[in-house]
N, C-alpha and C. Protein backbone atom coordinates (compact mmCIF):
# COMPACT_ATOMS: atom_id res chain seq x y z
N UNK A 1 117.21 102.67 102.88
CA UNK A 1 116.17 101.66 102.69
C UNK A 1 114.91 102.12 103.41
N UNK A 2 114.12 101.85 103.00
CA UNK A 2 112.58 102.57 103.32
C UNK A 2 111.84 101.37 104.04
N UNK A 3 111.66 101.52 105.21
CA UNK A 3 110.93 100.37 106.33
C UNK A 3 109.48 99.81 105.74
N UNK A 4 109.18 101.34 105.57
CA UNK A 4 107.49 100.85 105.37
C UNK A 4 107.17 100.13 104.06
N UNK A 5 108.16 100.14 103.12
CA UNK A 5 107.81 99.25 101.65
C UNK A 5 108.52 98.01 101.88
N UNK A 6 109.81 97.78 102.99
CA UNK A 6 110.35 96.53 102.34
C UNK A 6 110.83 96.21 103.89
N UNK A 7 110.06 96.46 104.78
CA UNK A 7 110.10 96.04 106.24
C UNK A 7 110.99 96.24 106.65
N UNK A 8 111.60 96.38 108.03
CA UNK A 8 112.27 96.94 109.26
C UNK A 8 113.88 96.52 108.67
N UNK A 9 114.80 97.54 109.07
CA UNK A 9 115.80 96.94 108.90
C UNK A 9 116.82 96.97 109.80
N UNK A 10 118.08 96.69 109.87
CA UNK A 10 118.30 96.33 111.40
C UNK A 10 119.54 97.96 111.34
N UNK A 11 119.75 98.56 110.27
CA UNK A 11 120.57 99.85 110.20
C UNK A 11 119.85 101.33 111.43
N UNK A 12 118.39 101.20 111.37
CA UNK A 12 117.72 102.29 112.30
C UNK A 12 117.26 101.48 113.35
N UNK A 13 117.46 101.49 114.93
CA UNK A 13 116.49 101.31 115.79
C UNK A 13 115.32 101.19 116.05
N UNK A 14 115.27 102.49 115.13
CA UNK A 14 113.54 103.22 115.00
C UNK A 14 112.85 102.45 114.09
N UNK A 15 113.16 101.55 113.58
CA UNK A 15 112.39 100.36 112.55
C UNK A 15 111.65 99.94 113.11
N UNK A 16 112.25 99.41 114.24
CA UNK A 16 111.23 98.16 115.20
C UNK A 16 110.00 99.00 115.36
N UNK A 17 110.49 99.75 115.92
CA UNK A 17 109.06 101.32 116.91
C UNK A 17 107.93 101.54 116.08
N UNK A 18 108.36 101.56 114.37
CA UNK A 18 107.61 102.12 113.83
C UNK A 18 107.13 101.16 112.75
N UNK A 19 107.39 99.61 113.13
CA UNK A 19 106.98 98.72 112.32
C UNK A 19 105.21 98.10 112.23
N UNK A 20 104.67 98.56 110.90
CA UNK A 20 103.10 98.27 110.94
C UNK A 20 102.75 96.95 111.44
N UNK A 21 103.56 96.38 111.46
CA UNK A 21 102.89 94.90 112.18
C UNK A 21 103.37 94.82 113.57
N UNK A 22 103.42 95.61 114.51
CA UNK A 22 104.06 95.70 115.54
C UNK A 22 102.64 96.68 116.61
N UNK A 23 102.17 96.13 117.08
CA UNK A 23 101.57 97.20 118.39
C UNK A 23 102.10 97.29 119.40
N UNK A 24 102.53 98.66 119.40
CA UNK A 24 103.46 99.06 120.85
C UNK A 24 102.98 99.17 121.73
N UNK A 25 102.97 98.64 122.95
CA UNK A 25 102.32 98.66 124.01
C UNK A 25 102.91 100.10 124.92
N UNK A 26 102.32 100.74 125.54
CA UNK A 26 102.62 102.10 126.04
C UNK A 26 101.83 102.30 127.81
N UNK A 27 102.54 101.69 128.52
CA UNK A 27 101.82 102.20 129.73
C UNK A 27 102.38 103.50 130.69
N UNK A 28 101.47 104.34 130.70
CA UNK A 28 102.30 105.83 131.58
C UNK A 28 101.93 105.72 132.48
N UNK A 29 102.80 105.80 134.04
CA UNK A 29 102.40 106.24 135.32
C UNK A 29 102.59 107.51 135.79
N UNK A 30 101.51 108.19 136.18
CA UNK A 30 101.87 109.85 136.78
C UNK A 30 100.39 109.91 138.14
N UNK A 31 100.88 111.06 138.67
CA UNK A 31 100.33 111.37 139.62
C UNK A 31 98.77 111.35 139.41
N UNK A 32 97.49 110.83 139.50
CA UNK A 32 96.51 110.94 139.53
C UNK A 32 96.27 112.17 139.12
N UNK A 33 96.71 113.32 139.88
CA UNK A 33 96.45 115.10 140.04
C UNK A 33 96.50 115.67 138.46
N UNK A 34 98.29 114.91 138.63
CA UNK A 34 98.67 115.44 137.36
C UNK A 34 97.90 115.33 135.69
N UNK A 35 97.30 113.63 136.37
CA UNK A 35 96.91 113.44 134.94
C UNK A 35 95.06 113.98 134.82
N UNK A 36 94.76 114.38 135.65
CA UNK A 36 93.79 114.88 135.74
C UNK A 36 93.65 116.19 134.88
N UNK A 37 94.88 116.95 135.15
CA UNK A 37 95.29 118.61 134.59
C UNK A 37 95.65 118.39 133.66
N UNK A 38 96.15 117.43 132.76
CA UNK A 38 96.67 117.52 131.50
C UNK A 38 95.49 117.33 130.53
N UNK A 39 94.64 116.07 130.98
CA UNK A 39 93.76 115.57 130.15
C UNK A 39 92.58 116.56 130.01
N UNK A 40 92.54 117.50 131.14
CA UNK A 40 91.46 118.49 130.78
C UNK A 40 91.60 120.12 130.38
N UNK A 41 93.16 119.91 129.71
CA UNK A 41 93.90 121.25 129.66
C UNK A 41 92.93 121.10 128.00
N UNK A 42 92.85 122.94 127.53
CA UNK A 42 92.28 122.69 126.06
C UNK A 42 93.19 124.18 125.95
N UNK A 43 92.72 124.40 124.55
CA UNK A 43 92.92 125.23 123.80
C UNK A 43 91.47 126.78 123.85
N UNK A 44 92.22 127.98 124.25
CA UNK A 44 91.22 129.19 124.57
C UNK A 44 91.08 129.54 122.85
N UNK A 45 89.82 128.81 122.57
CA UNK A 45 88.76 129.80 121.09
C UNK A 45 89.04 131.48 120.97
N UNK A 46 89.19 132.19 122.01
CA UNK A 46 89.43 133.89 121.52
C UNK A 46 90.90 134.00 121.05
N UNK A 47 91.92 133.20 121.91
CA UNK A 47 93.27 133.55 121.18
C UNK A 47 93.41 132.88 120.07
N UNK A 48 92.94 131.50 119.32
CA UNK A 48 92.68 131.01 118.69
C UNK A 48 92.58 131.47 117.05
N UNK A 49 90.98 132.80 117.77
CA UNK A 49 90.33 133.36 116.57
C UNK A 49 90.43 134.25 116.56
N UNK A 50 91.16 134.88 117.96
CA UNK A 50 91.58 137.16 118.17
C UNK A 50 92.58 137.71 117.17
N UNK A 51 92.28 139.13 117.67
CA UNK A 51 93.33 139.62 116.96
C UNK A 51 94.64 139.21 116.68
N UNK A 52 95.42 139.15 115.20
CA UNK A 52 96.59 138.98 115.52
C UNK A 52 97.05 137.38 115.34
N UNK A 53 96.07 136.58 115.19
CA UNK A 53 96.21 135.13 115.31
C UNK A 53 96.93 134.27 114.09
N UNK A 54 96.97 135.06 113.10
CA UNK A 54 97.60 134.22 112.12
C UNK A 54 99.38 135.43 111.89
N UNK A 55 99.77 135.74 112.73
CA UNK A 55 100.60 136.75 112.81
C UNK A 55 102.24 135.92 113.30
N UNK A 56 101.76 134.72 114.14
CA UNK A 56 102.78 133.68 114.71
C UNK A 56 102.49 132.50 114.28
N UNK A 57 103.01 131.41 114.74
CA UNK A 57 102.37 130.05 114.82
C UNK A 57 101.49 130.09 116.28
N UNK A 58 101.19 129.28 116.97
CA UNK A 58 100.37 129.44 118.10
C UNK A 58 101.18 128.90 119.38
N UNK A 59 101.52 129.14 120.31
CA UNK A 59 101.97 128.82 121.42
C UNK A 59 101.38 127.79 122.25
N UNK A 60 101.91 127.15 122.10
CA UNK A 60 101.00 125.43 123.30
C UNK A 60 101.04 125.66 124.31
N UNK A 61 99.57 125.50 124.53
CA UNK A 61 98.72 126.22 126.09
C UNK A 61 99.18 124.67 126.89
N UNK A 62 99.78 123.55 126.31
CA UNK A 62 99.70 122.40 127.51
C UNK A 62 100.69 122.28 128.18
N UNK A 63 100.90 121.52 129.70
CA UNK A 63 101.66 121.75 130.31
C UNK A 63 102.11 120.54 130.59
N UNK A 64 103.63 120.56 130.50
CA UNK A 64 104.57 119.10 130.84
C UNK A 64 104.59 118.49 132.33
N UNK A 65 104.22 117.10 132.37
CA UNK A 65 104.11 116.73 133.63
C UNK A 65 105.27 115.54 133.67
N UNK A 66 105.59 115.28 134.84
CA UNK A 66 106.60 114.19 134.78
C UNK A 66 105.96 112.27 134.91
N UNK A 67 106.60 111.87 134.65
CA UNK A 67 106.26 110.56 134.40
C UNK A 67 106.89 109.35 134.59
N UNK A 68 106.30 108.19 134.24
CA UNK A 68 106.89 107.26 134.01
C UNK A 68 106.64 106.30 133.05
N UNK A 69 107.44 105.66 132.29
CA UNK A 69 106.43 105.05 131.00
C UNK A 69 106.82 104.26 130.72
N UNK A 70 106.49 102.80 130.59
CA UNK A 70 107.00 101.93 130.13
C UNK A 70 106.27 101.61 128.44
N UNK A 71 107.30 101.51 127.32
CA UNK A 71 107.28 101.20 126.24
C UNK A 71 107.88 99.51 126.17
N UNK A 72 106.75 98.87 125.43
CA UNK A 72 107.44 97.45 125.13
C UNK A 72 108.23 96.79 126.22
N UNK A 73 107.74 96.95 127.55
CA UNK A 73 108.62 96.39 128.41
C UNK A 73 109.87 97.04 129.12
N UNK A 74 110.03 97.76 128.25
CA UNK A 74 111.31 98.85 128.58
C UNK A 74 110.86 99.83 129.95
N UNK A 75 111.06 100.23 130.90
CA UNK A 75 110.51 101.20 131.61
C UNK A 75 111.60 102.54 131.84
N UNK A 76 111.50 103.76 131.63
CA UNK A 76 112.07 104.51 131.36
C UNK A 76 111.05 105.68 132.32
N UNK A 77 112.12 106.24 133.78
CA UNK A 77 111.95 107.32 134.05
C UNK A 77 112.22 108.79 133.63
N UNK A 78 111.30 109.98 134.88
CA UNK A 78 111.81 110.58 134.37
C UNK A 78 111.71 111.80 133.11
N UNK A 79 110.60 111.09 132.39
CA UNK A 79 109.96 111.29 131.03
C UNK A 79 109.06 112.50 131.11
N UNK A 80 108.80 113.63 129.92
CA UNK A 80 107.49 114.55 130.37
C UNK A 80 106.88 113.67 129.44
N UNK A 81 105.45 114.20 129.61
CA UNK A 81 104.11 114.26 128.88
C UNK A 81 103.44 115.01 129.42
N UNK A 82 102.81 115.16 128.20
CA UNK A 82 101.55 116.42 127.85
C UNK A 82 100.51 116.18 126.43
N UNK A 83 99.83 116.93 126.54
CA UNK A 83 98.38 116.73 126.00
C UNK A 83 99.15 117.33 124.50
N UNK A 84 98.57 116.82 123.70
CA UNK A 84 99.27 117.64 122.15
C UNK A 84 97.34 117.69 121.23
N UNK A 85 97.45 118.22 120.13
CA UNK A 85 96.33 118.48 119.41
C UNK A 85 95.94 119.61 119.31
N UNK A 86 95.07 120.04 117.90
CA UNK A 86 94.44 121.33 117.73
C UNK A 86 93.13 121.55 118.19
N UNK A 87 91.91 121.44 117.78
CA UNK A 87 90.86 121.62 118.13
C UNK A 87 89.83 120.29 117.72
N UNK A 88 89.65 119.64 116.91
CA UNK A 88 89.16 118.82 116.83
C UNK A 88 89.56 117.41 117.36
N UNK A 89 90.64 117.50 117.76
CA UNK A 89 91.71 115.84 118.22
C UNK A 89 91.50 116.45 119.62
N UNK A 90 91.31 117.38 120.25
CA UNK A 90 91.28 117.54 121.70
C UNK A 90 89.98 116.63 122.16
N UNK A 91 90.49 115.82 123.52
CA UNK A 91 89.43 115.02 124.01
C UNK A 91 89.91 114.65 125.63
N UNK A 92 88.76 115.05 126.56
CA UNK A 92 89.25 114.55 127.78
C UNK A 92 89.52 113.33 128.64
N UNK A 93 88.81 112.68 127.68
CA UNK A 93 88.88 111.09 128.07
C UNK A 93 89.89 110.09 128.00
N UNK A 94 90.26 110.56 126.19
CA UNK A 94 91.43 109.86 126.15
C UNK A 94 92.42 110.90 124.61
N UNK A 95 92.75 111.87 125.29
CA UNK A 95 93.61 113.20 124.79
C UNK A 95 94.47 112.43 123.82
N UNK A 96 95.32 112.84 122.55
CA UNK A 96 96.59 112.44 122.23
C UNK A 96 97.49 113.44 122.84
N UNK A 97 98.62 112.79 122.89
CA UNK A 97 99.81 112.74 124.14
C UNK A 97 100.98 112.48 123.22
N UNK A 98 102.09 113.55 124.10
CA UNK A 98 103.45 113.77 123.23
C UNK A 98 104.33 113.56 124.52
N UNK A 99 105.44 112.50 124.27
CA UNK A 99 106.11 111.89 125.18
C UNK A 99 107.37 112.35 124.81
N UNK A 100 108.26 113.40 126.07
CA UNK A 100 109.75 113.43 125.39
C UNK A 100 110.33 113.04 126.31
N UNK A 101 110.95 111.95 125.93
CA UNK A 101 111.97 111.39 126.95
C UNK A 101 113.36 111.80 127.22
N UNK A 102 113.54 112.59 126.61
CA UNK A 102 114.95 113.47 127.38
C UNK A 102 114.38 114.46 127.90
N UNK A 103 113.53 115.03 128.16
CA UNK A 103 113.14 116.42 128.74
C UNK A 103 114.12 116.58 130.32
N UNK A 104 113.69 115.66 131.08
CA UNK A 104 114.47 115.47 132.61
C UNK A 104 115.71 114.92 132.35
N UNK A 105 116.41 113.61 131.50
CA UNK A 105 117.46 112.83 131.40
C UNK A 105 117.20 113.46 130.02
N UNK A 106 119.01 113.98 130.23
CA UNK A 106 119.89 114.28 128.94
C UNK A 106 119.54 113.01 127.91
N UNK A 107 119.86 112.88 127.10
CA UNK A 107 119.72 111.91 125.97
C UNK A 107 118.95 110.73 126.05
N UNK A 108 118.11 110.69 126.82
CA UNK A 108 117.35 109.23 127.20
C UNK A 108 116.72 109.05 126.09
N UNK A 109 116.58 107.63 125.74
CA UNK A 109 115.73 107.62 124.25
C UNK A 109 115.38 106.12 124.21
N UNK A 110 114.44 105.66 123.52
CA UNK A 110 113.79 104.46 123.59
C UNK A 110 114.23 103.73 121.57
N UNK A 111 114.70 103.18 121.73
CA UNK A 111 115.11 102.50 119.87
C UNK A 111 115.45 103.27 119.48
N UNK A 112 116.35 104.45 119.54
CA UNK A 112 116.72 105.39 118.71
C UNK A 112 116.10 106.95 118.66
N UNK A 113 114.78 107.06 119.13
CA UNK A 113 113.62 108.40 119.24
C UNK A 113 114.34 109.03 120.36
N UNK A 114 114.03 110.30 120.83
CA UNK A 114 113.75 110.99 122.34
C UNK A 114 112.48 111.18 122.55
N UNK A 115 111.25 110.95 121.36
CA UNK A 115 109.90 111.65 121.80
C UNK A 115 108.77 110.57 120.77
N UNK A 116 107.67 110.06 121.74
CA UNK A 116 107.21 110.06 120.85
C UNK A 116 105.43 110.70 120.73
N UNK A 117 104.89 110.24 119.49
CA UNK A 117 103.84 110.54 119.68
C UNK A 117 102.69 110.02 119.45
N UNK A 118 101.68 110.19 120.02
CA UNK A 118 100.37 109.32 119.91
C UNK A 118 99.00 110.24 120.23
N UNK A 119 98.46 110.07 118.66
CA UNK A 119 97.53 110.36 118.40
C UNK A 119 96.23 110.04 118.58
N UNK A 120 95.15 110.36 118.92
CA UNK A 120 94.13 109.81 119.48
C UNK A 120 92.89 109.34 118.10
N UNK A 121 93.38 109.78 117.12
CA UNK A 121 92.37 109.55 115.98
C UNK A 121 90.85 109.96 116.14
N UNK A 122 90.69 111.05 117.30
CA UNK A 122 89.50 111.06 117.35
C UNK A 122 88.61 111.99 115.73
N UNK A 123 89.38 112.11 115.10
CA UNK A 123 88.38 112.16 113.22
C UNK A 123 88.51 111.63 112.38
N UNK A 124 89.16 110.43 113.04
CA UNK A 124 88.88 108.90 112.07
C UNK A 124 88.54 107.96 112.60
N UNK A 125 86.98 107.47 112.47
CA UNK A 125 86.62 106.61 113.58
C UNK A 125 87.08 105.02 112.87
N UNK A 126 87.98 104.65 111.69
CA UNK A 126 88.14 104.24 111.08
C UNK A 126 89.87 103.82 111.93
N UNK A 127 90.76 104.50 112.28
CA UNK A 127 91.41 104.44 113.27
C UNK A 127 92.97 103.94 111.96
N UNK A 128 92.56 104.39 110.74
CA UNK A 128 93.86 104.14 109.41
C UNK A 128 94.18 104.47 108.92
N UNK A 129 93.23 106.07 108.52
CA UNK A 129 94.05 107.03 108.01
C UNK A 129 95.06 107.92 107.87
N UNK A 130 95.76 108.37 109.34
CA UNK A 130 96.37 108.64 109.36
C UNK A 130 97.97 107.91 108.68
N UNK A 131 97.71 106.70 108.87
CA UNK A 131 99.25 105.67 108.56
C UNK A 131 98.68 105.60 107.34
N UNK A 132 97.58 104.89 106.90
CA UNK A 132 97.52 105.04 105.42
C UNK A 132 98.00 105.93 104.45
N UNK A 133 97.73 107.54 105.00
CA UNK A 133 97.63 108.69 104.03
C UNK A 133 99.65 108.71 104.26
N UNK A 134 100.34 108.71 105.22
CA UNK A 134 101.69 108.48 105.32
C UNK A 134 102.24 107.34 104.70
N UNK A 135 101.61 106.29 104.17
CA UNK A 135 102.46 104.90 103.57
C UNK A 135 101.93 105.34 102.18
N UNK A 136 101.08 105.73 101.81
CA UNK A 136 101.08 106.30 100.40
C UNK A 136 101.75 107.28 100.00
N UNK A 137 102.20 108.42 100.73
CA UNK A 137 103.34 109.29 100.55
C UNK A 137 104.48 108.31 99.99
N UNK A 138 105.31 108.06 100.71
CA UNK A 138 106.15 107.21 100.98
C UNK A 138 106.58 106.46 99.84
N UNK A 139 105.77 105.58 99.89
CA UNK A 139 105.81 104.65 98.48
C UNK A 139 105.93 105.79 97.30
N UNK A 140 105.35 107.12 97.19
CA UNK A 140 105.40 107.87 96.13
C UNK A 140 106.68 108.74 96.06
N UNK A 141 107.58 108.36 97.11
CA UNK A 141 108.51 108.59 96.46
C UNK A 141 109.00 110.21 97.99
N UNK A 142 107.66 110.29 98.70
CA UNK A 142 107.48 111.60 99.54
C UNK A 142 108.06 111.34 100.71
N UNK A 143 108.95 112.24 101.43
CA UNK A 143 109.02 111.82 102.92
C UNK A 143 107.91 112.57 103.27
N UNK A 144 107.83 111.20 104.35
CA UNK A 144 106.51 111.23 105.32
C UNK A 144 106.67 110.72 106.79
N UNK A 145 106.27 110.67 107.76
CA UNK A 145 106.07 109.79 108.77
C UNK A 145 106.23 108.48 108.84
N UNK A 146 106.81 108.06 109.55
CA UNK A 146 106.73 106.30 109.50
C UNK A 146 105.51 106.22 110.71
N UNK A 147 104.26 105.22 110.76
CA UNK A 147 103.54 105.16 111.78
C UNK A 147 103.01 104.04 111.73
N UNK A 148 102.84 103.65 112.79
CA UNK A 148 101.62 102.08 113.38
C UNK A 148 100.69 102.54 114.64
N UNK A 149 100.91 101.54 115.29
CA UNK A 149 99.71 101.83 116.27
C UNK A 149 100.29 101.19 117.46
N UNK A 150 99.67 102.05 118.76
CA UNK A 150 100.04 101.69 119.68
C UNK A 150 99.18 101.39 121.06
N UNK A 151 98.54 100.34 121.87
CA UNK A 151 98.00 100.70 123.16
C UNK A 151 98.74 101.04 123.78
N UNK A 152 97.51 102.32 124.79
CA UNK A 152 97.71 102.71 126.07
C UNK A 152 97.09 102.48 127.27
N UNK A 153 97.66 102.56 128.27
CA UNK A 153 97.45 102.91 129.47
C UNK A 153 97.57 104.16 130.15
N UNK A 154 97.19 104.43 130.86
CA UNK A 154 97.80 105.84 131.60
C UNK A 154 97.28 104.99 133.50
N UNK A 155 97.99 104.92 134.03
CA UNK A 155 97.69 104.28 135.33
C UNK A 155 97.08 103.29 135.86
N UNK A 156 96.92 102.37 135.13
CA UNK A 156 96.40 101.09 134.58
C UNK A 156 95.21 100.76 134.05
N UNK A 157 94.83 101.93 133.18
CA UNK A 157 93.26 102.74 132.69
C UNK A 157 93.56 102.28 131.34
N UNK A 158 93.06 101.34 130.47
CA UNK A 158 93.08 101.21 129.21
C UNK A 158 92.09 102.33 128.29
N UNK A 159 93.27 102.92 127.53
CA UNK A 159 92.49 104.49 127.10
C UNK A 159 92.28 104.01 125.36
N UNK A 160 93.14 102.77 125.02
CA UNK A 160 92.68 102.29 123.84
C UNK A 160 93.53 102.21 122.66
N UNK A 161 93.15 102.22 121.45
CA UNK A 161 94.51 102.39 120.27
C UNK A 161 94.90 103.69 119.77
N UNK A 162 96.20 104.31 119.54
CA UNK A 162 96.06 105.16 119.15
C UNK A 162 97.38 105.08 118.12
N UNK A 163 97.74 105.76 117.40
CA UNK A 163 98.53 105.97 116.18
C UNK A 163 99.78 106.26 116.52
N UNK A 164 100.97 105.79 116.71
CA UNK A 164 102.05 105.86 117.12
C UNK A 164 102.70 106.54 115.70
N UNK A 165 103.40 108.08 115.78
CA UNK A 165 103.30 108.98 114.62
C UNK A 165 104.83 109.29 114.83
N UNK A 166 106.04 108.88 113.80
CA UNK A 166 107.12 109.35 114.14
C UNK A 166 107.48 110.43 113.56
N UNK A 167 107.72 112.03 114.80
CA UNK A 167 107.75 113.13 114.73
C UNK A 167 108.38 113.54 113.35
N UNK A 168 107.89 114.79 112.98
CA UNK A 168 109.02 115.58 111.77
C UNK A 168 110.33 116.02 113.14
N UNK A 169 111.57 115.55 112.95
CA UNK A 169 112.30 116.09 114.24
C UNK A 169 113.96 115.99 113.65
N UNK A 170 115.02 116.53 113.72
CA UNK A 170 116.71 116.95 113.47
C UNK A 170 116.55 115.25 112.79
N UNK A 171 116.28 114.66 113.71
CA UNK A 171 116.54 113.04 112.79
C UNK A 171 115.79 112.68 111.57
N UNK A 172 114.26 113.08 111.46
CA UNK A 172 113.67 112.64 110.54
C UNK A 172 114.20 113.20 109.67
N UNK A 173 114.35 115.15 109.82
CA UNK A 173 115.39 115.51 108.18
C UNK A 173 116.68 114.91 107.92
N UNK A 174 117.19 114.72 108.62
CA UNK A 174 118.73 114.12 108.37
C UNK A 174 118.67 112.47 107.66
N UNK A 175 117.44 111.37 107.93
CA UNK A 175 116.92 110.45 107.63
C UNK A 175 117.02 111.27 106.18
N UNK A 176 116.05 111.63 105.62
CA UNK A 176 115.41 112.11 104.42
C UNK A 176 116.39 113.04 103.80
N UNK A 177 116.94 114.09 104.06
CA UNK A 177 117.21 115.05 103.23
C UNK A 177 119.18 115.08 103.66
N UNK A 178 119.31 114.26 104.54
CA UNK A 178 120.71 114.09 104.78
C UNK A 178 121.02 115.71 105.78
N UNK A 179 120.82 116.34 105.80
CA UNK A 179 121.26 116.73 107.15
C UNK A 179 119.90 117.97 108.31
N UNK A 180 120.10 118.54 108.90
CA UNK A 180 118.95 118.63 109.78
C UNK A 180 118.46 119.85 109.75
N UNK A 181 118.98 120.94 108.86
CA UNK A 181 118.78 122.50 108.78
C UNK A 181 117.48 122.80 108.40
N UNK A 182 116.77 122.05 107.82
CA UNK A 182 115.03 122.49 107.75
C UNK A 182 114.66 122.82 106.30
């Protein structure tokens, strides 16, 4: 059964998480230091555009910090985060951020996920396309993302709305294509 055409159902966890009428509230606590270094970590333009660059995929220059995060009330140690994005979604103010909650605790997971993610929409000042262009997949029949939206915090700093995006990850293929080989 498909959430996003005929609403949440009680068979996945991950319904609730990723239900469009639902804003997830997301507050992270980390070290001042830490979150200082993440939010101003970027991406180096010469390895980017150097020799050799379309030869791999690209290696993520960001670095995992530890955390604490409360989702929906839930508070869950323990947790990394780090800065995620390519070149245009990079922003120091208010970065999108990839949360894996088993990184430190074996299997820790929030409704069913281990990770999630949140996008900063900074090239849609419109703040819908992203879930839009994924609920039109969807309905067409495409696997896609399930996504809504979520506020944040990061240390009791309201950084604003951002797109709560459920990963391509072993579960989403196994969701869709029945088992997880790629």
């Amino acid at each position: 059964k498909d959430a996003s055409v005929d609403g949440p159902s009680s068979a996945d966890p991950s319904d609730a998480l990723f239900d469009p009428a639902h804003i997830v509230e997301v507050d992270i606590t980390k070290l001042p230091a830490d979150w200082d270094a993440l939010r101003t970590q970027t991406r180096p333009l010469d390895i980017l555009l150097g020799e050799g660059c379309t030869s791999a995929p690209f290696v993520s220059p960001f670095n995992e910090y530890p955390a604490t995060v409360n989702i929906d009330g839930m508070t869950l140690t323990n947790v990394s985060v780090r800065k995620k994005g390519f070149l245009g979604s990079l922003d120091d103010r208010k970065p999108s951020i990839k949360i894996d909650l088993d990184e430190y605790v074996d299997g820790q997971e929030f409704a069913g996920v281990d990770s999630i993610t949140l996008n900063n929409n900074r090239q849609d000042p419109a703040f819908i396309r992203q879930c839009l262009s994924y609920e039109i997949f969807r309905r067409a029949g495409v696997p896609a993302s399930r996504c809504n939206f979520a506020r944040v915090t990061v240390n009791g700093d309201l950084l604003g709305v951002y797109s709560n995006v459920e990963a391509v990850s072993k579960r989403f293929l196994r969701r869709h294509y029945g088992d997880d080989a790629g």
